[in-house]
C-alpha atoms as a PDB file:
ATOM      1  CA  UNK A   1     -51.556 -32.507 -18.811  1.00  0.00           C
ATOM      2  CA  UNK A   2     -53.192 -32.037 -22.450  1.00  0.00           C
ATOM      3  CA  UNK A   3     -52.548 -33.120 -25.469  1.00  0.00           C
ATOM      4  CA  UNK A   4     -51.338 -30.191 -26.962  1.00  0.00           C
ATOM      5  CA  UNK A   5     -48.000 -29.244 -28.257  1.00  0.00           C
ATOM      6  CA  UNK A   6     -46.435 -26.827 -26.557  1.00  0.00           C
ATOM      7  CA  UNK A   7     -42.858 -26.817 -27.848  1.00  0.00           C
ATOM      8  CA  UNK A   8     -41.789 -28.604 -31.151  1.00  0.00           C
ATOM      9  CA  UNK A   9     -37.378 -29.664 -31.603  1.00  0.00           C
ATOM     10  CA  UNK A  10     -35.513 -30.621 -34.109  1.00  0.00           C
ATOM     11  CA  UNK A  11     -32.531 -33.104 -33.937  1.00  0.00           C
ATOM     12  CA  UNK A  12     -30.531 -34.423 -37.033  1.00  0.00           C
ATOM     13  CA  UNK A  13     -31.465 -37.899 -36.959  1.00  0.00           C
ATOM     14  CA  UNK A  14     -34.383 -40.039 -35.586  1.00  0.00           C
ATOM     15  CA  UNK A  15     -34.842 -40.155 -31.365  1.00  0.00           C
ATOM     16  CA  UNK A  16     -34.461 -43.523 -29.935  1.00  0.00           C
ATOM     17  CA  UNK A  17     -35.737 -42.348 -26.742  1.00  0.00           C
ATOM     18  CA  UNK A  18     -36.477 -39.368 -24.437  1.00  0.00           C
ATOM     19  CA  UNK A  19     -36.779 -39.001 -20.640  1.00  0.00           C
ATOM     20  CA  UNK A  20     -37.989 -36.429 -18.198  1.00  0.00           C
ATOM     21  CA  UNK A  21     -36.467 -35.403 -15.502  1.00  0.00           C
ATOM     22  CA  UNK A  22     -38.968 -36.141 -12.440  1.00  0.00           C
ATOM     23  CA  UNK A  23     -38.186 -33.182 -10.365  1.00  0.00           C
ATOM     24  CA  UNK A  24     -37.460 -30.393 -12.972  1.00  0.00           C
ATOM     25  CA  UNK A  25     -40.595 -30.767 -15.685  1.00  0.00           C
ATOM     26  CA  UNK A  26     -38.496 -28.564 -17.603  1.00  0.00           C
ATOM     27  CA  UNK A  27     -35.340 -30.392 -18.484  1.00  0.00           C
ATOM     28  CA  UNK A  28     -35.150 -33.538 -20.688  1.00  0.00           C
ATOM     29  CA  UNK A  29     -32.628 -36.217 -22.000  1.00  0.00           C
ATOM     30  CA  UNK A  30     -32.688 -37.145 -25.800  1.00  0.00           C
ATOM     31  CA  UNK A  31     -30.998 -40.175 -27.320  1.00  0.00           C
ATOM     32  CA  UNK A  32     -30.638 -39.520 -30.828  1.00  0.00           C
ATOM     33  CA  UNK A  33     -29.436 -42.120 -33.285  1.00  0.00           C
ATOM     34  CA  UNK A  34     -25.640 -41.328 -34.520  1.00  0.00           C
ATOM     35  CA  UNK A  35     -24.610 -39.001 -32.250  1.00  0.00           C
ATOM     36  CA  UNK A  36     -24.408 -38.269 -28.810  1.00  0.00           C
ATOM     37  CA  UNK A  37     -27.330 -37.774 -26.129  1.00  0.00           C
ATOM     38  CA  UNK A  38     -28.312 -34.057 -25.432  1.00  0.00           C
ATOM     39  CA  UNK A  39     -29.960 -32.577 -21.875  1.00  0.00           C
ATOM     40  CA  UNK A  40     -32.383 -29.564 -23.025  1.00  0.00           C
ATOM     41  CA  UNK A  41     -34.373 -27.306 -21.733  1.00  0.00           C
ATOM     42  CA  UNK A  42     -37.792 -25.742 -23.057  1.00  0.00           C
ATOM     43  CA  UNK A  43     -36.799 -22.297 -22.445  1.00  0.00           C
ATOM     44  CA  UNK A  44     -34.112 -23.576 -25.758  1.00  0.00           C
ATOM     45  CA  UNK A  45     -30.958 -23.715 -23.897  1.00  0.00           C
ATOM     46  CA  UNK A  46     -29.208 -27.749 -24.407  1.00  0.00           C
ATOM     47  CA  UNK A  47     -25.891 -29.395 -24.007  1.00  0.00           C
ATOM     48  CA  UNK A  48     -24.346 -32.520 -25.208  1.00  0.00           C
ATOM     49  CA  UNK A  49     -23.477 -34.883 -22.976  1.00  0.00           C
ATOM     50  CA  UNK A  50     -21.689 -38.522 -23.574  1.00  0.00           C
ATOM     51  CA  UNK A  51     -22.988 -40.958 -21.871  1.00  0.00           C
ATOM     52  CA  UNK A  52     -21.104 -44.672 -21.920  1.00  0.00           C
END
């Protein structure tokens, strides 16, 4: 792993937090503030997801 940025995102507010997914190093989970938590992808794909 390096230090540099290989993929940059967007989301409408600020992230609270982000995870990785252990087993796929291409899928993520991101917590935005306001609205509801997203799984993406690097190759640009995502889907919302509610999580409660």
């Amino acid at each position: 792993m390096t230090g540099d940025c290989e993929q940059k995102y967007r989301f409408p507010s600020p992230i609270l937090k982000v995870q990785f997914n252990p087993r796929n190093d291409k899928v993520f989970l991101v917590c935005p503030m306001r609205h509801s938590s997203r799984f993406s992808q690097f190759r640009g794909r995502s889907s919302s997801c509610t999580l409660g």
